[in-house]
Protein backbone atom coordinates (compact mmCIF):
# COMPACT_ATOMS: atom_id res chain seq x y z
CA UNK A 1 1.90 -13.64 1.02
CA UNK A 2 -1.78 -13.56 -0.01
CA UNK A 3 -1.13 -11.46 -2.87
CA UNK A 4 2.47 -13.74 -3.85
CA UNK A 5 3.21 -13.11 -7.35
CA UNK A 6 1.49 -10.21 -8.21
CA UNK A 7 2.65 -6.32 -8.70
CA UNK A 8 -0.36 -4.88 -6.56
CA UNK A 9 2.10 -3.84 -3.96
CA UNK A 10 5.27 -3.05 -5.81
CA UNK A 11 4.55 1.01 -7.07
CA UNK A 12 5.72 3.68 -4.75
CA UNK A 13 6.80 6.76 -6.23
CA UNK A 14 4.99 10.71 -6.32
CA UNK A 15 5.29 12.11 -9.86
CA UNK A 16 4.46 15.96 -10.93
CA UNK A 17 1.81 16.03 -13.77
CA UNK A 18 2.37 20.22 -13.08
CA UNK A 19 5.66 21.97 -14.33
CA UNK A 20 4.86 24.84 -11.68
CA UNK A 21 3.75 22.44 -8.93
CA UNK A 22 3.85 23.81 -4.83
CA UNK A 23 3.35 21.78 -1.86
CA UNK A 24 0.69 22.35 0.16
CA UNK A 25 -1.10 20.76 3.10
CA UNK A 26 -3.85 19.77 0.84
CA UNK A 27 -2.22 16.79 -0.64
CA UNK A 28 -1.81 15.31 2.60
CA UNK A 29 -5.54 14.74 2.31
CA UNK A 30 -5.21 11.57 0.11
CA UNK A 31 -2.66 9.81 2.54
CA UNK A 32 -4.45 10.86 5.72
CA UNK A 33 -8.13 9.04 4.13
CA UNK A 34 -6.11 6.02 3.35
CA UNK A 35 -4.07 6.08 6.70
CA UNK A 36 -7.51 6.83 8.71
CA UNK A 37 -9.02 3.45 6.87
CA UNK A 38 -6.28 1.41 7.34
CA UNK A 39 -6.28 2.04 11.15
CA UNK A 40 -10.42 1.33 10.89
CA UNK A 41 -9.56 -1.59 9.17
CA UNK A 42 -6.87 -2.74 11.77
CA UNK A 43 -9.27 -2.31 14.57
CA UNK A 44 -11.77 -4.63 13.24
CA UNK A 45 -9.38 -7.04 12.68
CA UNK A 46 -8.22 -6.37 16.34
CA UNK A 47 -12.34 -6.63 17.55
CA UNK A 48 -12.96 -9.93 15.65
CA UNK A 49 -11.74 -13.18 16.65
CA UNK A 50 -9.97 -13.97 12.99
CA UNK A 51 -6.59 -15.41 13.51
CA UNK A 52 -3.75 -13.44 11.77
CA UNK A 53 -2.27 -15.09 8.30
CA UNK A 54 1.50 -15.64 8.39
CA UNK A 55 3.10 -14.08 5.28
CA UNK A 56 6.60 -13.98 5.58
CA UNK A 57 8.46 -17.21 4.88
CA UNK A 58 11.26 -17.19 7.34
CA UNK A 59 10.92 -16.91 11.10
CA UNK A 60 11.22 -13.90 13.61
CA UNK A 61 14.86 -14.04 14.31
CA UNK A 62 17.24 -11.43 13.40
CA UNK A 63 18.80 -13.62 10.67
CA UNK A 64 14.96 -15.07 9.31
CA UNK A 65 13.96 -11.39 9.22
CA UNK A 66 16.21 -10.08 6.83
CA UNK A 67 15.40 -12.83 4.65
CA UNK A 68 11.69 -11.71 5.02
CA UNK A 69 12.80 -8.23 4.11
CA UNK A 70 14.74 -9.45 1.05
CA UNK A 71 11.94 -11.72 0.24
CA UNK A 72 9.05 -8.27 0.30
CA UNK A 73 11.88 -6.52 -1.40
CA UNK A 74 12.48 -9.13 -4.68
CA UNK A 75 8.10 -9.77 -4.80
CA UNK A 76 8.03 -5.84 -5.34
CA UNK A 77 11.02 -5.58 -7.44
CA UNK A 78 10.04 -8.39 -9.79
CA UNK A 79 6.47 -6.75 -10.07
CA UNK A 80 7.41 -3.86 -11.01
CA UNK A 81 9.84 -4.84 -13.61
CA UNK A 82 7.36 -7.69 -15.38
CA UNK A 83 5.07 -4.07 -15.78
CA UNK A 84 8.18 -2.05 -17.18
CA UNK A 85 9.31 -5.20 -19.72
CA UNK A 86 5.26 -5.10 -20.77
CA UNK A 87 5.19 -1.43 -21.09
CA UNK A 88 8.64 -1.48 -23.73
CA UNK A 89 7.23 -4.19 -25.42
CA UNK A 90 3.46 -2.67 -25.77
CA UNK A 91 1.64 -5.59 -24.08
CA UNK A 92 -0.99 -3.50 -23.46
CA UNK A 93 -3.51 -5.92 -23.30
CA UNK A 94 -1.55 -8.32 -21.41
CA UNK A 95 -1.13 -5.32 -18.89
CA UNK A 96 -4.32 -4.71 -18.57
CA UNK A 97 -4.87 -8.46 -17.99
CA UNK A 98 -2.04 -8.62 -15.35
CA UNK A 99 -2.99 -5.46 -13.49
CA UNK A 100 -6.55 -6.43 -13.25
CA UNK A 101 -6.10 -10.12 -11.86
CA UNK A 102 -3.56 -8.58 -9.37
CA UNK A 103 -6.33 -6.16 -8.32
CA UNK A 104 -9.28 -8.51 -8.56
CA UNK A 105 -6.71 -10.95 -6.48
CA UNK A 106 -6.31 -8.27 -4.02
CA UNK A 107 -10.24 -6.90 -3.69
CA UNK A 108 -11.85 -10.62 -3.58
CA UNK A 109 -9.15 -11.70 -0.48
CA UNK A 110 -9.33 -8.56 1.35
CA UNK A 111 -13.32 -8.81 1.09
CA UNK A 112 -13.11 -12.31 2.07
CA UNK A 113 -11.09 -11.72 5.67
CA UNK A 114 -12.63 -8.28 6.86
CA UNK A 115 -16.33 -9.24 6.20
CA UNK A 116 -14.84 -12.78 7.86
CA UNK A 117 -14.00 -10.15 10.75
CA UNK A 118 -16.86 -7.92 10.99
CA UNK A 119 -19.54 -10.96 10.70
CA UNK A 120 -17.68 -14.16 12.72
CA UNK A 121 -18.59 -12.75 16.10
CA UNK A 122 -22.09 -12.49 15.29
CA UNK A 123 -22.58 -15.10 12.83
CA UNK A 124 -24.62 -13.12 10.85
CA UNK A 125 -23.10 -15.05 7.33
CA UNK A 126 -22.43 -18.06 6.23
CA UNK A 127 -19.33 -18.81 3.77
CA UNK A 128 -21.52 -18.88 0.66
CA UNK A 129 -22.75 -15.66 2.03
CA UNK A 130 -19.22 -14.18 2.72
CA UNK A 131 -17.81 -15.53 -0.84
CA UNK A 132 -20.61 -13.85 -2.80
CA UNK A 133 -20.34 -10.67 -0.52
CA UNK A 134 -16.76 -10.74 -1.69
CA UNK A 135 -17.46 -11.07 -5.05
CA UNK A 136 -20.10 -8.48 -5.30
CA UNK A 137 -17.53 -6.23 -4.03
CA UNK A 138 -14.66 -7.12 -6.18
CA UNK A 139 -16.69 -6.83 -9.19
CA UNK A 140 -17.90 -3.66 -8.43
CA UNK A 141 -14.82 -2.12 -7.38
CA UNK A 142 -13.06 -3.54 -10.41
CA UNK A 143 -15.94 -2.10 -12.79
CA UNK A 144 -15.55 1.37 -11.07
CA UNK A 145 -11.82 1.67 -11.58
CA UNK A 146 -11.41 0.07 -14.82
CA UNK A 147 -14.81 1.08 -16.61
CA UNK A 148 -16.00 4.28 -15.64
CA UNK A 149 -12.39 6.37 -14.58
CA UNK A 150 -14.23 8.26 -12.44
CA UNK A 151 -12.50 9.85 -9.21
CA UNK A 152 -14.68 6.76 -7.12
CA UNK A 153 -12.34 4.65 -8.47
CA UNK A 154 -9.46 6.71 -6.91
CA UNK A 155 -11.37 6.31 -4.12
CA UNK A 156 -11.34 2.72 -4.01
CA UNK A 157 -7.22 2.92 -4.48
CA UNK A 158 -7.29 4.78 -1.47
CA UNK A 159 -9.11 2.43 0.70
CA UNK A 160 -7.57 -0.56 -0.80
CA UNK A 161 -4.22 0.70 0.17
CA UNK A 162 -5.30 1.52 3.70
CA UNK A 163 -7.12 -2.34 4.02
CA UNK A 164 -4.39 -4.19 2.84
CA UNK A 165 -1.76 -2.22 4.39
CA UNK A 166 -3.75 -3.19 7.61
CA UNK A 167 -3.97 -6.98 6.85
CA UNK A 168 0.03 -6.93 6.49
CA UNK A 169 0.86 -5.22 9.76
CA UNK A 170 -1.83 -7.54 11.56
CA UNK A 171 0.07 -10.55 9.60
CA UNK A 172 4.37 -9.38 10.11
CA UNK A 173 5.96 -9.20 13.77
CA UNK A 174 7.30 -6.20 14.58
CA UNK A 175 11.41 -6.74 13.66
CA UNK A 176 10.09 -8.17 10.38
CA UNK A 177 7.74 -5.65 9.67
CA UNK A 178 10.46 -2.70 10.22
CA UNK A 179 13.17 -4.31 8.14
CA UNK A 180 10.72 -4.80 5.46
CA UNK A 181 9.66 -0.99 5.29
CA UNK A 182 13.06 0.22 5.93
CA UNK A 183 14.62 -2.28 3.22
CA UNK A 184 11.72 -1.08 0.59
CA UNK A 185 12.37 2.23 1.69
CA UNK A 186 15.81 1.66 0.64
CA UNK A 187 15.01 0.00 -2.74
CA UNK A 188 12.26 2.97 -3.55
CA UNK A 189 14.88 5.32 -4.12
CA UNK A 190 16.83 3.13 -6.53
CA UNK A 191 13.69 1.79 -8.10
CA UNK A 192 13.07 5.52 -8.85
CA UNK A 193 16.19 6.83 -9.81
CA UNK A 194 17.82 4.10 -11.41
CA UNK A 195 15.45 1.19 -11.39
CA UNK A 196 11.93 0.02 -13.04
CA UNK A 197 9.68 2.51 -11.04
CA UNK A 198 10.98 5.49 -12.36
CA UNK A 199 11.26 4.44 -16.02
CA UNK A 200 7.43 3.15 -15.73
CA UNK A 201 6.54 6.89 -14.20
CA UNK A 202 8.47 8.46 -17.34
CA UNK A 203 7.02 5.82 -19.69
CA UNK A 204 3.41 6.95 -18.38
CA UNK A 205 0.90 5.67 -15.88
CA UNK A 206 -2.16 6.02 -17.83
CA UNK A 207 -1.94 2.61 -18.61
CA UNK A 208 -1.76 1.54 -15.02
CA UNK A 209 -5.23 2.30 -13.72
CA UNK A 210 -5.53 1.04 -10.50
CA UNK A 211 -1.97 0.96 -9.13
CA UNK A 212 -1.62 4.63 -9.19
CA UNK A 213 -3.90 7.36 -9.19
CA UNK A 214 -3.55 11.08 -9.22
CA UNK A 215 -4.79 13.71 -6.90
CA UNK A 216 -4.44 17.26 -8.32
CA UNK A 217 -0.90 18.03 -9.42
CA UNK A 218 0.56 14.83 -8.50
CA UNK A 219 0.20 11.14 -9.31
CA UNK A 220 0.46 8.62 -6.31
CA UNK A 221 1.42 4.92 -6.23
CA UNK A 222 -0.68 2.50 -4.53
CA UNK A 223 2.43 0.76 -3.25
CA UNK A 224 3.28 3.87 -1.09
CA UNK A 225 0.33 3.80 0.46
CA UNK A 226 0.28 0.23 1.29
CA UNK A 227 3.33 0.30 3.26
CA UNK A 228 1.81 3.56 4.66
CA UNK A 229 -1.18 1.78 6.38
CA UNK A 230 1.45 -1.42 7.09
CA UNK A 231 3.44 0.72 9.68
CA UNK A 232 0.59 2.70 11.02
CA UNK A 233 -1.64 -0.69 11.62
CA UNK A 234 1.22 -2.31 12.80
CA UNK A 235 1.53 0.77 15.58
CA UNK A 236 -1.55 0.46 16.39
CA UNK A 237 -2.09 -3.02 16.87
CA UNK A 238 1.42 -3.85 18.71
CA UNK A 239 1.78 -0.39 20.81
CA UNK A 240 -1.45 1.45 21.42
CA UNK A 241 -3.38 4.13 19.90
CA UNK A 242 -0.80 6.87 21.00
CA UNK A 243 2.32 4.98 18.99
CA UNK A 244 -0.82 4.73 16.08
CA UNK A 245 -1.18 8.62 15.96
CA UNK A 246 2.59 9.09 16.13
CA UNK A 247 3.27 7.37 13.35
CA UNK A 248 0.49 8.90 11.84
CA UNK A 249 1.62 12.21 12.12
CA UNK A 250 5.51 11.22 11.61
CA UNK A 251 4.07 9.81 8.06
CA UNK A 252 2.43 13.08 7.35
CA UNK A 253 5.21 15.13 8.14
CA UNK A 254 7.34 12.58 5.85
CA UNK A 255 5.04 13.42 3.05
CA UNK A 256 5.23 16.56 2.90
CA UNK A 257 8.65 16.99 2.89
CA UNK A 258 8.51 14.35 -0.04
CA UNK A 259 6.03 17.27 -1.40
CA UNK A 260 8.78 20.05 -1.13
CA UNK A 261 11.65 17.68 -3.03
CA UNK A 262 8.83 17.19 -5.95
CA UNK A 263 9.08 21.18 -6.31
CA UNK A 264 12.49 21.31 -7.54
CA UNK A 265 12.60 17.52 -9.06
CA UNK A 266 9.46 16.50 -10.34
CA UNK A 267 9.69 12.80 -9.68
CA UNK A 268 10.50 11.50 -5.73
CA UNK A 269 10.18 8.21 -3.97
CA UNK A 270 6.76 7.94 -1.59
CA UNK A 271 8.86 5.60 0.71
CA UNK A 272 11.63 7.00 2.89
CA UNK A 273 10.82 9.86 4.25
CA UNK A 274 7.60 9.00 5.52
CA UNK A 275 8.77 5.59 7.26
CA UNK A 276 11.76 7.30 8.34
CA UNK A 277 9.72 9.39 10.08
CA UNK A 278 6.66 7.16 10.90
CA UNK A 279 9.21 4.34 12.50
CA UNK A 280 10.82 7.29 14.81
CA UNK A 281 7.87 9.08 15.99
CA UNK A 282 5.73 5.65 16.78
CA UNK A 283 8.79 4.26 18.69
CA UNK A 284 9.82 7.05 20.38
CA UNK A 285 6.28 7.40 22.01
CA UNK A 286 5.95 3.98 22.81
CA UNK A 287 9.64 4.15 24.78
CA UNK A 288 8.09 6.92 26.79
């Protein structure tokens, strides 16, 4: 896993920052921008001539496939409880430290492979020109989110979500890729309810700039997102643009019926509904 080690993945939950909060279509808006860049980001990958990076340790056999669905599941889990164990001990600077190498980790890679992807077939760049393209852009990116807290920087969340969502549905086969989102889907709602995720979203996110981000009433995790643009890239890349758009919408519709359950309980996982929903609709159109 490019990213192996760090926590940039492992948020996923929708929290209330509004007592009197109502769903409406509007917060969709978020998701669908992040969705719509991870497919843009899938089809460049599709275009160019890069050759997908293999992330999952085990190979595509029913057997190797749950272990690469255990093995997404305990990277997440672990991130997400280093953060909580920081947060009740008041590392704060060592959480700012952590969060910001994950992130930096995160922008400088991603940078690397899609300007690799929009540039190789024209061989427009060198590699010294493609690692200090990459760095420009992780250091501004980094600088927007971290020192100016504008809404830019939520922004950026959005779009980073959406890229490397892309890059891990390009880089899982398909049975993989669905055990993985179904077994995170799984471990969202415990992580919520009973595990590390919920306790950090009760704890406060403020000091997680970055890896969540709020839109409105609610507050978002970038790990929800991710996984998002993982199934939707992976629909698009494997079964057409008509599977893409079906999981698309199945996501949407997942979300907002995430939306309704935050009216009545004011903290809800980001995870199963939507890839309940996203998995049925993409498959079901690609069957037809």
């Amino acid at each position: 896993m490019p990213f192996e080690g760090s926590d940039v993945c492992g948020w996923a939950w929708w929290e209330t920052l509004n007592d009197s909060f109502k769903a409406e279509l509007v917060y969709l808006a978020p998701v669908l921008v992040s969705l719509l860049f991870g497919v843009a980001c899938a089809f460049l990958l599709l275009w160019s001539s890069i050759k997908p990076y293999n992330v999952t340790p085990f190979p595509e056999d029913p057997v190797g496939s749950v272990g690469n669905a255990f093995y997404f599941v305990i990277l997440v889990g672990a991130g997400a409880t280093l953060l909580f164990l920081l947060l009740k001990t008041r590392s704060h600077r060592l959480i700012a430290f952590v969060t910001g190498f994950a992130l930096a980790t995160a922008f400088f890679m991603l940078s690397l492979v899609y300007l690799f992807a929009a540039f190789s077939s024209v061989a427009l760049l060198g590699s010294e020109a493609l690692i200090l393209g990459s760095i420009f852009i992780t250091v501004l990116a980094c600088y927007v989110i971290f020192r100016t807290r504008s809404k830019i920087g939520d922004l950026i969340v959005l779009l980073l979500g959406g890229a490397l969502g892309a890059f891990l549905g390009a880089s899982v086969q398909t049975l993989s890729a669905v055990l993985i989102l179904c077994f995170l889907a799984v471990y969202d709602m415990i992580a919520v309810y009973r595990g590390p995720v919920g306790k950090i979203a009760r704890e406060g996110l403020e000091r997680f700039r970055g890896l969540s981000f709020s839109f409105k009433d609610i507050q978002m995790g970038l790990g929800d997102l991710t996984f998002y643009s993982m199934l939707a890239g992976h629909m698009f890349l494997n079964f057409g643009v008509l599977s893409c758009l079906a999981s698309v919408i199945g996501i949407l519709v997942g979300c907002f019926m995430a939306f309704k359950m935050l009216e009545k309980r004011g903290i809800f996982p980001g995870l199963p509904f939507p890839i309940a929903f996203g998995l049925a609709f993409g498959f079901i159109i690609s069957l037809l």
